[in-house]
PDB file of N, CA and C in Angstrom:
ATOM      1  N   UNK A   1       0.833  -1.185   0.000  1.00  0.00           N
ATOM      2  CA  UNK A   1       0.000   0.000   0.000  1.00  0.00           C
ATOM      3  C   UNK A   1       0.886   1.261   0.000  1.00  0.00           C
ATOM      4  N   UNK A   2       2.089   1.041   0.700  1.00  0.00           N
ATOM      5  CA  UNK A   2       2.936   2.180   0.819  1.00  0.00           C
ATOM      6  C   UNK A   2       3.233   2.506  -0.704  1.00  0.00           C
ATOM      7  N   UNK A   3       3.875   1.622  -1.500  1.00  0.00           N
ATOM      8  CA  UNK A   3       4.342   1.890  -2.720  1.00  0.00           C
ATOM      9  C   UNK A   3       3.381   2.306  -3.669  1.00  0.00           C
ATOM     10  N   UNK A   4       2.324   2.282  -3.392  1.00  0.00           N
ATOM     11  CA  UNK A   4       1.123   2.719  -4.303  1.00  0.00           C
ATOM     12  C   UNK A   4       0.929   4.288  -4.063  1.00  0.00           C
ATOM     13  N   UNK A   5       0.355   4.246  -2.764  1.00  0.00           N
ATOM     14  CA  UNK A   5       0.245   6.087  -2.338  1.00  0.00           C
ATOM     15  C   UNK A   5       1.790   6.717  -3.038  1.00  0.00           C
ATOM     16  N   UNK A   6       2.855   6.409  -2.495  1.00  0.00           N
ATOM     17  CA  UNK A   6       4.215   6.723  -2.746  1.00  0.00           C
ATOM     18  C   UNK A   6       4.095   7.298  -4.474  1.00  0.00           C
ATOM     19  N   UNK A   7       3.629   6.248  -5.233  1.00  0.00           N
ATOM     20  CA  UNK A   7       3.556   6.525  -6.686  1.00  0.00           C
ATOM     21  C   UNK A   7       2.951   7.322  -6.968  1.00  0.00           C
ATOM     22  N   UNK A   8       1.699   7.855  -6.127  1.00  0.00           N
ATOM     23  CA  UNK A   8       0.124   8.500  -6.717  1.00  0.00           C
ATOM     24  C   UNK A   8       0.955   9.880  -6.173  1.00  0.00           C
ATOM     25  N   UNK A   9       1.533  10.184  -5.310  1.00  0.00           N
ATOM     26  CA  UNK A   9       2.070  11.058  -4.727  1.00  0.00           C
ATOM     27  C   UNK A   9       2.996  11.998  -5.645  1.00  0.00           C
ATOM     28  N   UNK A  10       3.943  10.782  -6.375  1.00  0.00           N
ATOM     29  CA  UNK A  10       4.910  10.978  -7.401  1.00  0.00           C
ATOM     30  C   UNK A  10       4.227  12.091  -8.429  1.00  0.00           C
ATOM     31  N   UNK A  11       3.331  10.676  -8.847  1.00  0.00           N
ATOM     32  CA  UNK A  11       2.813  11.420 -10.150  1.00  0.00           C
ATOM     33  C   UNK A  11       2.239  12.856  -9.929  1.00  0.00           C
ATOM     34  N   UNK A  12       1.865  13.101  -8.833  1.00  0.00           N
ATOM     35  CA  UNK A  12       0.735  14.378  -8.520  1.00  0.00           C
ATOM     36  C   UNK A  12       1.977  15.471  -8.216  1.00  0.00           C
ATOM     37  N   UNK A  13       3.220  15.444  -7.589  1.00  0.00           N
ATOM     38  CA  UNK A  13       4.245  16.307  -7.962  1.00  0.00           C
ATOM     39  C   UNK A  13       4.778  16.702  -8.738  1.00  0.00           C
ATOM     40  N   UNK A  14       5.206  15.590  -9.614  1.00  0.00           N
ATOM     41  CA  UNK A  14       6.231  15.901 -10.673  1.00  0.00           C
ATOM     42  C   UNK A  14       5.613  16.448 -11.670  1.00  0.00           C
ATOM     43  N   UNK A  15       4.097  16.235 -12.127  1.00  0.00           N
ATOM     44  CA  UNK A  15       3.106  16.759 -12.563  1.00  0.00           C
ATOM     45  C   UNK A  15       2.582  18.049 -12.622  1.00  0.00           C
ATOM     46  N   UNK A  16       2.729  18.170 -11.260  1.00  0.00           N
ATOM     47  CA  UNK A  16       1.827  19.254 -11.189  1.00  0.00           C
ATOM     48  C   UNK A  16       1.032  19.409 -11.086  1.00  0.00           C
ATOM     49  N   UNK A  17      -0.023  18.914 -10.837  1.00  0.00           N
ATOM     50  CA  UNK A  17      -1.671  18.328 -11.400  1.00  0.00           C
ATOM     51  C   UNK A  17      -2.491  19.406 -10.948  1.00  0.00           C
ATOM     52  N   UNK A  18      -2.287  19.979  -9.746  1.00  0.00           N
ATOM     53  CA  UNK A  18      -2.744  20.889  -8.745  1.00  0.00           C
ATOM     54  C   UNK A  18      -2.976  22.229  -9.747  1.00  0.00           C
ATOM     55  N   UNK A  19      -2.267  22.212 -10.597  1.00  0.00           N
ATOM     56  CA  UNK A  19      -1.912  23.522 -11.729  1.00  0.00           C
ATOM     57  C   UNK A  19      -2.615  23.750 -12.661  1.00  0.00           C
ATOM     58  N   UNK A  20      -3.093  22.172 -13.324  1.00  0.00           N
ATOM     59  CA  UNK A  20      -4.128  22.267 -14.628  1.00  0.00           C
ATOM     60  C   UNK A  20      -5.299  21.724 -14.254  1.00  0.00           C
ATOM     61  N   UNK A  21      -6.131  22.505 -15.149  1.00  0.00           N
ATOM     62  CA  UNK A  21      -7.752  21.974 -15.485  1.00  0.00           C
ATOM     63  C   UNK A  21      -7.618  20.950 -15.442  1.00  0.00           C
ATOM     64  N   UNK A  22      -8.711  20.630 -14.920  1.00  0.00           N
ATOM     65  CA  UNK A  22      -8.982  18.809 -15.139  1.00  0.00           C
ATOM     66  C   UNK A  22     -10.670  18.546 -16.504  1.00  0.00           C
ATOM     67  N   UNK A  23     -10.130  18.154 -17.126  1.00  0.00           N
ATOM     68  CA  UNK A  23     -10.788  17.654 -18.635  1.00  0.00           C
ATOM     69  C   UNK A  23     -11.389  16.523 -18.175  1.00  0.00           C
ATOM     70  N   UNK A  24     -12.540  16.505 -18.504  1.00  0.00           N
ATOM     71  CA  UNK A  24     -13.247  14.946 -18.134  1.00  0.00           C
ATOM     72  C   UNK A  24     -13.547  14.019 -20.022  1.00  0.00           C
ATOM     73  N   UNK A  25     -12.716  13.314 -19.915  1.00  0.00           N
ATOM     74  CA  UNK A  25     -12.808  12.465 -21.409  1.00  0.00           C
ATOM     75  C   UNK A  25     -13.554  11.454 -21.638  1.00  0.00           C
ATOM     76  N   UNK A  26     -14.131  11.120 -21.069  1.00  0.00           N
ATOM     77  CA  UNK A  26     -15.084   9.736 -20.862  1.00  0.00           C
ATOM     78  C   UNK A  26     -16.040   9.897 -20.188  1.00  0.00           C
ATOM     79  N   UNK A  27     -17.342   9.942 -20.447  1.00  0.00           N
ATOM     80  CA  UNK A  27     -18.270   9.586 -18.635  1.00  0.00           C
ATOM     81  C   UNK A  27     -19.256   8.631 -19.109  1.00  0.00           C
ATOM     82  N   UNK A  28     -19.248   7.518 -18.053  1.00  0.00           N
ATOM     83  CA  UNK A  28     -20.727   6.986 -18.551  1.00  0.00           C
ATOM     84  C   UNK A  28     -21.105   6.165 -16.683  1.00  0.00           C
ATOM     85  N   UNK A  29     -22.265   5.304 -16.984  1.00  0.00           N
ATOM     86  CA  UNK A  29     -22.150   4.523 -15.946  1.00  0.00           C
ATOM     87  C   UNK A  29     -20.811   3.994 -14.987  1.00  0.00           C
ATOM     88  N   UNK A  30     -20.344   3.165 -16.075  1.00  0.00           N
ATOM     89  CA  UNK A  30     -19.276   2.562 -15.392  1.00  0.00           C
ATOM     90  C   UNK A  30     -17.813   2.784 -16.005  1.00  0.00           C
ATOM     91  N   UNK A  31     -17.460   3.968 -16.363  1.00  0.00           N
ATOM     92  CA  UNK A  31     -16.267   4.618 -16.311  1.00  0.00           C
ATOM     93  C   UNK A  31     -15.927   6.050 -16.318  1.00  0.00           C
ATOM     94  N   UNK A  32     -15.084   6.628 -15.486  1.00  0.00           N
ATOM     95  CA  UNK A  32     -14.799   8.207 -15.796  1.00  0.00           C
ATOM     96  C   UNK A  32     -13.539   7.756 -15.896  1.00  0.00           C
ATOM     97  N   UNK A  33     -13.031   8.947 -17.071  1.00  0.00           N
ATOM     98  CA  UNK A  33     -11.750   9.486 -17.469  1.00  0.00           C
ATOM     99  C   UNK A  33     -11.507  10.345 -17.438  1.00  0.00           C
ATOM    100  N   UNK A  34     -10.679  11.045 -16.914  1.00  0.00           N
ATOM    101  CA  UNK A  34     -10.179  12.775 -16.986  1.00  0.00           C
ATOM    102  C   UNK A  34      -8.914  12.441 -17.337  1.00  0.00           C
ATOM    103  N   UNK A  35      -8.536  13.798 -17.206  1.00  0.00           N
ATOM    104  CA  UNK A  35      -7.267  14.294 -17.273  1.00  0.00           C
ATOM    105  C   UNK A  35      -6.357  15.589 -16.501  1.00  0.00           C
ATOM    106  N   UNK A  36      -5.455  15.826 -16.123  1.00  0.00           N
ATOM    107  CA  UNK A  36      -4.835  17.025 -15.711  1.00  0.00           C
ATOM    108  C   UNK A  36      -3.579  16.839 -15.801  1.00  0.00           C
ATOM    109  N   UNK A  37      -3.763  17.756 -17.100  1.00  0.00           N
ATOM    110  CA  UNK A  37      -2.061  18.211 -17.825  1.00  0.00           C
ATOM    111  C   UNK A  37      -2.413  16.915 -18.732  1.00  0.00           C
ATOM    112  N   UNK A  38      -0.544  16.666 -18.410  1.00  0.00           N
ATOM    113  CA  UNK A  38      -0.415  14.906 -19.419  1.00  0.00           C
ATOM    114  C   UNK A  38      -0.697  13.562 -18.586  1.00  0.00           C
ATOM    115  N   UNK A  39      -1.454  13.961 -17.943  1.00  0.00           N
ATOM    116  CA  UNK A  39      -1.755  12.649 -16.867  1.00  0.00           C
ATOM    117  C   UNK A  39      -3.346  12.725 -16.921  1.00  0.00           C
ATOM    118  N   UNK A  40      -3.434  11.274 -17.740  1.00  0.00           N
ATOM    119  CA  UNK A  40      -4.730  10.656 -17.751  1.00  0.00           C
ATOM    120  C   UNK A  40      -5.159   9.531 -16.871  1.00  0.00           C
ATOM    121  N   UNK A  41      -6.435   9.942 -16.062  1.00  0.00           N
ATOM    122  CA  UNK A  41      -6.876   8.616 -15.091  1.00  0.00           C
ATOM    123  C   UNK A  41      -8.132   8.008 -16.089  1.00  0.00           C
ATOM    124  N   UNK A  42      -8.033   6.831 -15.640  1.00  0.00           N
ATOM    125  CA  UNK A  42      -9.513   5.795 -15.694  1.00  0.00           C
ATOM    126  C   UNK A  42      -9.359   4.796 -14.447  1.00  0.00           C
ATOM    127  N   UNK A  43     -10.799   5.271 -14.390  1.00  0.00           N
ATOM    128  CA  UNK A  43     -11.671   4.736 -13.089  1.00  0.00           C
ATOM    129  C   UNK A  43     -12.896   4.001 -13.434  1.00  0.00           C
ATOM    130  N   UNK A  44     -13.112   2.547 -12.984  1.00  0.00           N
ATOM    131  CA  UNK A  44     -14.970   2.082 -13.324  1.00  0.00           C
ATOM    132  C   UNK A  44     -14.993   1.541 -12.089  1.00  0.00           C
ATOM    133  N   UNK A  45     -16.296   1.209 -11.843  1.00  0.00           N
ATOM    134  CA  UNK A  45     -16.944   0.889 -10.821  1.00  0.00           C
ATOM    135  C   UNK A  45     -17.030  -0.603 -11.254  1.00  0.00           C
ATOM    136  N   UNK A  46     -17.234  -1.001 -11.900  1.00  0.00           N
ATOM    137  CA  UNK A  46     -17.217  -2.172 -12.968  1.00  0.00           C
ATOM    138  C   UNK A  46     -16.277  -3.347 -12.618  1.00  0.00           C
ATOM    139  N   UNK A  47     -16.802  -4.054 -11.360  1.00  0.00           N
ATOM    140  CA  UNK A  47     -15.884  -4.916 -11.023  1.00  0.00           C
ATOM    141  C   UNK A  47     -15.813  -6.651 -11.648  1.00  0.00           C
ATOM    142  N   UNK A  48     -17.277  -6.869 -12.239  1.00  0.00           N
ATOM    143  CA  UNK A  48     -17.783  -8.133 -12.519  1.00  0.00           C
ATOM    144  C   UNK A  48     -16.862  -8.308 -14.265  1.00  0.00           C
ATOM    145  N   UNK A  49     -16.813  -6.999 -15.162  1.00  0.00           N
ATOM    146  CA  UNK A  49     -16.318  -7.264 -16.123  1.00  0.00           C
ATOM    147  C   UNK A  49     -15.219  -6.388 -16.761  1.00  0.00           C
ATOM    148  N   UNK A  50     -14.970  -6.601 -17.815  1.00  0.00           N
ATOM    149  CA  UNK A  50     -13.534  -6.017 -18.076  1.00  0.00           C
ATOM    150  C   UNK A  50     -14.308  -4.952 -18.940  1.00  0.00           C
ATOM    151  N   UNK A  51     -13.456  -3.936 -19.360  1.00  0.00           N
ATOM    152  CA  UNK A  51     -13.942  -3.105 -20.220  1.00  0.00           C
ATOM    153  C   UNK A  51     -12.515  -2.589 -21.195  1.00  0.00           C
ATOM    154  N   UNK A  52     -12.771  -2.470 -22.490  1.00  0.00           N
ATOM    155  CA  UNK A  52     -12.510  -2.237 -23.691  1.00  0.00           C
ATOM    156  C   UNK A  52     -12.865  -1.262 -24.224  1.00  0.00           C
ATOM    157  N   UNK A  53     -12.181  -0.216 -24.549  1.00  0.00           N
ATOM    158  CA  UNK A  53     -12.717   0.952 -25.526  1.00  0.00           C
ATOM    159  C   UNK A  53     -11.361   1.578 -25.835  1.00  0.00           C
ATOM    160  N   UNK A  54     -11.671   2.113 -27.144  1.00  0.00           N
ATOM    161  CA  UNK A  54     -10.737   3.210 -27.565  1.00  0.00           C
ATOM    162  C   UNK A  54     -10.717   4.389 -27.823  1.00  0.00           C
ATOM    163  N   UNK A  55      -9.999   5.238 -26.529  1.00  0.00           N
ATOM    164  CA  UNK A  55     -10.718   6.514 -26.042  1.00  0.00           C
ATOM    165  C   UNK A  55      -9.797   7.542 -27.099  1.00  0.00           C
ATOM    166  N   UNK A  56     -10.418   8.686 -28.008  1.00  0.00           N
ATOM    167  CA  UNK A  56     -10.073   8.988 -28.718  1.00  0.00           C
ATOM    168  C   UNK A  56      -9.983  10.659 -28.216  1.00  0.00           C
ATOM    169  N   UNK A  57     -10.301  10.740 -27.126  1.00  0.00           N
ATOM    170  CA  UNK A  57     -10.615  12.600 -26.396  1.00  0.00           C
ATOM    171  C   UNK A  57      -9.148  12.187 -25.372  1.00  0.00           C
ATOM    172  N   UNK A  58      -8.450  12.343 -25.762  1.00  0.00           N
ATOM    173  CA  UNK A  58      -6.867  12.367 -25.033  1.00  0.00           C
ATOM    174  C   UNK A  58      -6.085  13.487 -24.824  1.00  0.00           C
ATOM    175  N   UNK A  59      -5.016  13.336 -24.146  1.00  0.00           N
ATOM    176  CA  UNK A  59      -4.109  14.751 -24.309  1.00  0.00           C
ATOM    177  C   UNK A  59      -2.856  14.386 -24.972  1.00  0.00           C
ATOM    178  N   UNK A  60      -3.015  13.225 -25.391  1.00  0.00           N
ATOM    179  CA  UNK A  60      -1.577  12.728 -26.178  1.00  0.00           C
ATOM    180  C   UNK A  60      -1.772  12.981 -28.033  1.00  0.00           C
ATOM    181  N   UNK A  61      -0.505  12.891 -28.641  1.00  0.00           N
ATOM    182  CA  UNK A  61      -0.376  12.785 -29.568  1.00  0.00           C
ATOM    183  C   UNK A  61      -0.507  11.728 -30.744  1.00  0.00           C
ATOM    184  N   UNK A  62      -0.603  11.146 -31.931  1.00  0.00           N
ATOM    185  CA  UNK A  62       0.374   9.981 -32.419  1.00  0.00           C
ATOM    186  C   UNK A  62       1.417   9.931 -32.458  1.00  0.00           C
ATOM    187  N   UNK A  63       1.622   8.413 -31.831  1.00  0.00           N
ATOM    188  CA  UNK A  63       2.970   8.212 -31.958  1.00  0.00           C
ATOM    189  C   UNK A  63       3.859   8.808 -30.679  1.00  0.00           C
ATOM    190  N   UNK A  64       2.386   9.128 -29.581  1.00  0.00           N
ATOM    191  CA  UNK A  64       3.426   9.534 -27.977  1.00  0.00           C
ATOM    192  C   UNK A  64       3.179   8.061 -27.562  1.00  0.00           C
ATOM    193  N   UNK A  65       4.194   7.759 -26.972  1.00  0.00           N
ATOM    194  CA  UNK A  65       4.123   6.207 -26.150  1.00  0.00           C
ATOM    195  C   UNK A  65       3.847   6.470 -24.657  1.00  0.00           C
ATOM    196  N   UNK A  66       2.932   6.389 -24.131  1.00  0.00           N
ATOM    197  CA  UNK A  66       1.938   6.350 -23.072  1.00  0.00           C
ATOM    198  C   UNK A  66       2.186   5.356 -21.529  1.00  0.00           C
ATOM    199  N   UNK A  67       2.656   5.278 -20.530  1.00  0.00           N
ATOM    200  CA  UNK A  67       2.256   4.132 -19.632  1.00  0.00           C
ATOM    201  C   UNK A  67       1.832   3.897 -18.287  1.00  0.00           C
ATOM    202  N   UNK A  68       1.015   3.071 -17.979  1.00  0.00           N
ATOM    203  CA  UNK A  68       0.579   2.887 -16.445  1.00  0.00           C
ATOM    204  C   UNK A  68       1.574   3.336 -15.782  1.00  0.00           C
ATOM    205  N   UNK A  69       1.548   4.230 -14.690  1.00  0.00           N
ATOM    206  CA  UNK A  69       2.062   4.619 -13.343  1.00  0.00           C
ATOM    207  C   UNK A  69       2.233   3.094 -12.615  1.00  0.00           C
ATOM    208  N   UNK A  70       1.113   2.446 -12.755  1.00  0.00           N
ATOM    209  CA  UNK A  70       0.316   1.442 -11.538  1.00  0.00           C
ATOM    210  C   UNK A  70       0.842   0.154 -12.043  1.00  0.00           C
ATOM    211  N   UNK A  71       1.464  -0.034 -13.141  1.00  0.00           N
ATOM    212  CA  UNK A  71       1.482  -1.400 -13.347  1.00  0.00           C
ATOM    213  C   UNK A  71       2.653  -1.212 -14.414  1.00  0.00           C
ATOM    214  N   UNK A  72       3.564  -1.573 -14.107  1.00  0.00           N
ATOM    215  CA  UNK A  72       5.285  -1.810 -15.106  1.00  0.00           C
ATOM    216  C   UNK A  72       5.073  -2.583 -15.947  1.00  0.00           C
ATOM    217  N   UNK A  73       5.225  -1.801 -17.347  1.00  0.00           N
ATOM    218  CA  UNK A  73       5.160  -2.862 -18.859  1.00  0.00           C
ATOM    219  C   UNK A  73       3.951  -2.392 -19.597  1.00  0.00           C
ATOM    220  N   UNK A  74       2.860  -1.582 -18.963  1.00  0.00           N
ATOM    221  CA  UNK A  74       1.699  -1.864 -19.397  1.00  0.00           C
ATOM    222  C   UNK A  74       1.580   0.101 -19.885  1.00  0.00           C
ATOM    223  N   UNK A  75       2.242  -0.220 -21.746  1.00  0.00           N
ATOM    224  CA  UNK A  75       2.518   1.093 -22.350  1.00  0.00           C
ATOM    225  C   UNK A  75       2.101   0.723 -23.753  1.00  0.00           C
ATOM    226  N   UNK A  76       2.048   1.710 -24.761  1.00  0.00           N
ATOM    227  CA  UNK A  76       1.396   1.417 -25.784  1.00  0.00           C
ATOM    228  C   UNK A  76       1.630   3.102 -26.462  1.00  0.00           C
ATOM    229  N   UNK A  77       1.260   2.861 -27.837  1.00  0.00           N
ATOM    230  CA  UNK A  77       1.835   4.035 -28.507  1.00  0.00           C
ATOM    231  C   UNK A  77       0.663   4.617 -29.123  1.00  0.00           C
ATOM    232  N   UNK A  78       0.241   5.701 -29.476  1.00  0.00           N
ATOM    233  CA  UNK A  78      -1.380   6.384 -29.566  1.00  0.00           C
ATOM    234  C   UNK A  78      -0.817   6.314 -31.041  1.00  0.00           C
ATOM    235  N   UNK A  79      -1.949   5.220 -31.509  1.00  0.00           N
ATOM    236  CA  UNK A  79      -1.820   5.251 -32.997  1.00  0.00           C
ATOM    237  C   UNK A  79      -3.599   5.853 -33.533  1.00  0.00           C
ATOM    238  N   UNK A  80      -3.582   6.527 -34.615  1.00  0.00           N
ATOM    239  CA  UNK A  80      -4.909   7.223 -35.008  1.00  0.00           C
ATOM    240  C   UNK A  80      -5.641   8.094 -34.009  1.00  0.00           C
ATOM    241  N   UNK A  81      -4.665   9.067 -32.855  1.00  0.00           N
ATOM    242  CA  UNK A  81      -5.452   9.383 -32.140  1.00  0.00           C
ATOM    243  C   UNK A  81      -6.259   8.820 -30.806  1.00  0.00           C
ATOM    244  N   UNK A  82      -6.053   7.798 -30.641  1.00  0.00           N
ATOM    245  CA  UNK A  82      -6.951   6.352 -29.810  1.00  0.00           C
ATOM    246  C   UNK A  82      -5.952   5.891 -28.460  1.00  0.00           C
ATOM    247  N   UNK A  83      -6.512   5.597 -27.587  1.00  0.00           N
ATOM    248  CA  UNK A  83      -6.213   5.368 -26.127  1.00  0.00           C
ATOM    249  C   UNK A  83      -6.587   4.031 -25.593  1.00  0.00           C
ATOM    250  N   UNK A  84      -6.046   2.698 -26.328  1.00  0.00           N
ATOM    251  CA  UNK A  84      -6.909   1.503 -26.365  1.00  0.00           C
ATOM    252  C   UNK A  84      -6.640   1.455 -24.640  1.00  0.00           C
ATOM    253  N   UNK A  85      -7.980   1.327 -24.095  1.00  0.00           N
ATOM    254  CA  UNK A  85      -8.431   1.541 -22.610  1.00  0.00           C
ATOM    255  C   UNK A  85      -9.046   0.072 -22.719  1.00  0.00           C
ATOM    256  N   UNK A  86      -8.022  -0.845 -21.767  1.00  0.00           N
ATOM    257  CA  UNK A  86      -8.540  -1.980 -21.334  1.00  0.00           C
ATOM    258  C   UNK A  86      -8.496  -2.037 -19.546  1.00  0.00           C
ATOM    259  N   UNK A  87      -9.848  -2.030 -18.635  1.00  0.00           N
ATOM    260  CA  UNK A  87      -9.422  -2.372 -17.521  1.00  0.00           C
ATOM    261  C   UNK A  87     -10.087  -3.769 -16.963  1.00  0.00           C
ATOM    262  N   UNK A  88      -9.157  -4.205 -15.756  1.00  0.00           N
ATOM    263  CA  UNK A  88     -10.115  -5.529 -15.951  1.00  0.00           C
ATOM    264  C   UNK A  88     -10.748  -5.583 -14.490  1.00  0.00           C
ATOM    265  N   UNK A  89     -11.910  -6.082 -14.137  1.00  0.00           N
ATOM    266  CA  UNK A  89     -12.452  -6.232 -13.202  1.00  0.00           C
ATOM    267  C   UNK A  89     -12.459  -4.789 -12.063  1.00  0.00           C
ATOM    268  N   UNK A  90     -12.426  -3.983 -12.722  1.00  0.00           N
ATOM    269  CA  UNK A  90     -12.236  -2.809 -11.761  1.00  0.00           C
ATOM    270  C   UNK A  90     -10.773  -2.174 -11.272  1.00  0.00           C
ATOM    271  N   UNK A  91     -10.208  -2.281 -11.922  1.00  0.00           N
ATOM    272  CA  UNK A  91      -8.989  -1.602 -12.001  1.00  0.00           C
ATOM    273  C   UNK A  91      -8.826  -0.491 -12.546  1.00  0.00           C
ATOM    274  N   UNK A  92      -7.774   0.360 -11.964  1.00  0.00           N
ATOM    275  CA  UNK A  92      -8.126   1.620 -12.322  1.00  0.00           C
ATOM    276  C   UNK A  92      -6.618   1.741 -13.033  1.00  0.00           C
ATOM    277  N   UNK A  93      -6.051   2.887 -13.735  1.00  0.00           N
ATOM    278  CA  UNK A  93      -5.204   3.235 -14.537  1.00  0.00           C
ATOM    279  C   UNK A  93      -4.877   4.651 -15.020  1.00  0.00           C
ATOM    280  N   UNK A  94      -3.566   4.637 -14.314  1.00  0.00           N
ATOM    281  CA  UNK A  94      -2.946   6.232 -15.026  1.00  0.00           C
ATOM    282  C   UNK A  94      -2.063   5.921 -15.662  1.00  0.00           C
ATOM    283  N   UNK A  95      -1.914   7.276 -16.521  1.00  0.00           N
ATOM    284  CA  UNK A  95      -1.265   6.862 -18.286  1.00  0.00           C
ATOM    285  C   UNK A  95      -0.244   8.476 -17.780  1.00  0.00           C
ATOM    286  N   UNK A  96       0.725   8.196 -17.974  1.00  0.00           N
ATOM    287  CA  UNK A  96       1.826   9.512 -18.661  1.00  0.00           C
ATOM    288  C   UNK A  96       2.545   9.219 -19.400  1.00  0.00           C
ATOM    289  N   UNK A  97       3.249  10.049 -20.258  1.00  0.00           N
ATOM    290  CA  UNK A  97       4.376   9.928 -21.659  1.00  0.00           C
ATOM    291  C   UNK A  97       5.021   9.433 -20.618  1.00  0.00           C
ATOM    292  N   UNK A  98       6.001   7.827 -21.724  1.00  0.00           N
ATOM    293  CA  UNK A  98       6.728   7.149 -21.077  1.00  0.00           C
ATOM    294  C   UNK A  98       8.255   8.036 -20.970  1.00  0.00           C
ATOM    295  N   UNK A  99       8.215   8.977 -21.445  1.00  0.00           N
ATOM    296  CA  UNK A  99       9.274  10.128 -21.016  1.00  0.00           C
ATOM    297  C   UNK A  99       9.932  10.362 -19.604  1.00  0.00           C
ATOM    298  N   UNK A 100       8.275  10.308 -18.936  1.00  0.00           N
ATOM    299  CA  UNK A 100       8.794  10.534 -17.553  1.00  0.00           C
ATOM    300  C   UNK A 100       8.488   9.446 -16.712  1.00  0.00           C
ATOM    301  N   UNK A 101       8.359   8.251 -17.215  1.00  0.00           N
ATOM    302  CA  UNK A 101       8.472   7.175 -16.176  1.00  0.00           C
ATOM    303  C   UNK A 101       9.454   7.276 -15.386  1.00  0.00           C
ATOM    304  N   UNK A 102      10.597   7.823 -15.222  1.00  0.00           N
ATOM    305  CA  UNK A 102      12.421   7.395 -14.966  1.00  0.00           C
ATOM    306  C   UNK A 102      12.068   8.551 -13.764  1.00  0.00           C
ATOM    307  N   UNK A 103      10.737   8.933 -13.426  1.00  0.00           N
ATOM    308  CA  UNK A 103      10.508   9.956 -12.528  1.00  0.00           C
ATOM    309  C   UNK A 103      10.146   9.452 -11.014  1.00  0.00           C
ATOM    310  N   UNK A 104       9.542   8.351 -11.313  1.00  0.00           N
ATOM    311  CA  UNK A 104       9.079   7.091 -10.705  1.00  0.00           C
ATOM    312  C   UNK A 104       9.475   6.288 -10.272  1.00  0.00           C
ATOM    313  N   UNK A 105      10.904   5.935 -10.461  1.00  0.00           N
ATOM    314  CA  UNK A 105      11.676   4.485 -10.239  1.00  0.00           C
ATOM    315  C   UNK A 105      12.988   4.690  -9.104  1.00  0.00           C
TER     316      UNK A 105
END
């Protein structure tokens, strides 16, 4: 649990987050997405199933390579604009340019 807060902590400094608007990119029943700055969250309530979508209201570019804060390995490169958003059973997920992962470690 320590290393988790520790990370969420990270990201919310080095960030800045406190500084920018927060953009809401997604809303429905069972998921919100925002954003503040280059740090995108997804959140569902949605614990029974996985969810799949490709979120196309981002703050990234093509061709920025993207990755979980929360989970090492789990990065991907915004091709056509698109944010392939897989969570599973209720897991949640923050995305920053893998630029500044090395911010984290």
């Amino acid at each position: 649990m320590y290393k988790f807060i520790q990370t969420l902590v990270n990201v919310r400094k080095q960030h800045k987050i406190w500084s920018k608007d927060q953009t809401e990119r997604w809303v429905n029943d069972n998921l919100y997405c925002f954003s503040r700055g280059d740090v995108f969250v997804a959140t569902t309530n949605n614990v029974n199933n996985d969810l799949h979508l490709a979120i196309t209201y981002t703050p990234y570019h093509d061709g920025q390579r993207v990755c979980n804060v929360l989970y090492k390995g789990d990065c991907q490169t915004i091709k056509n604009g698109s944010l392939d958003l897989i969570l599973l059973h209720g897991e949640s997920k923050i995305f920053v340019p893998e630029e500044s992962l090395a911010l984290y470690e």
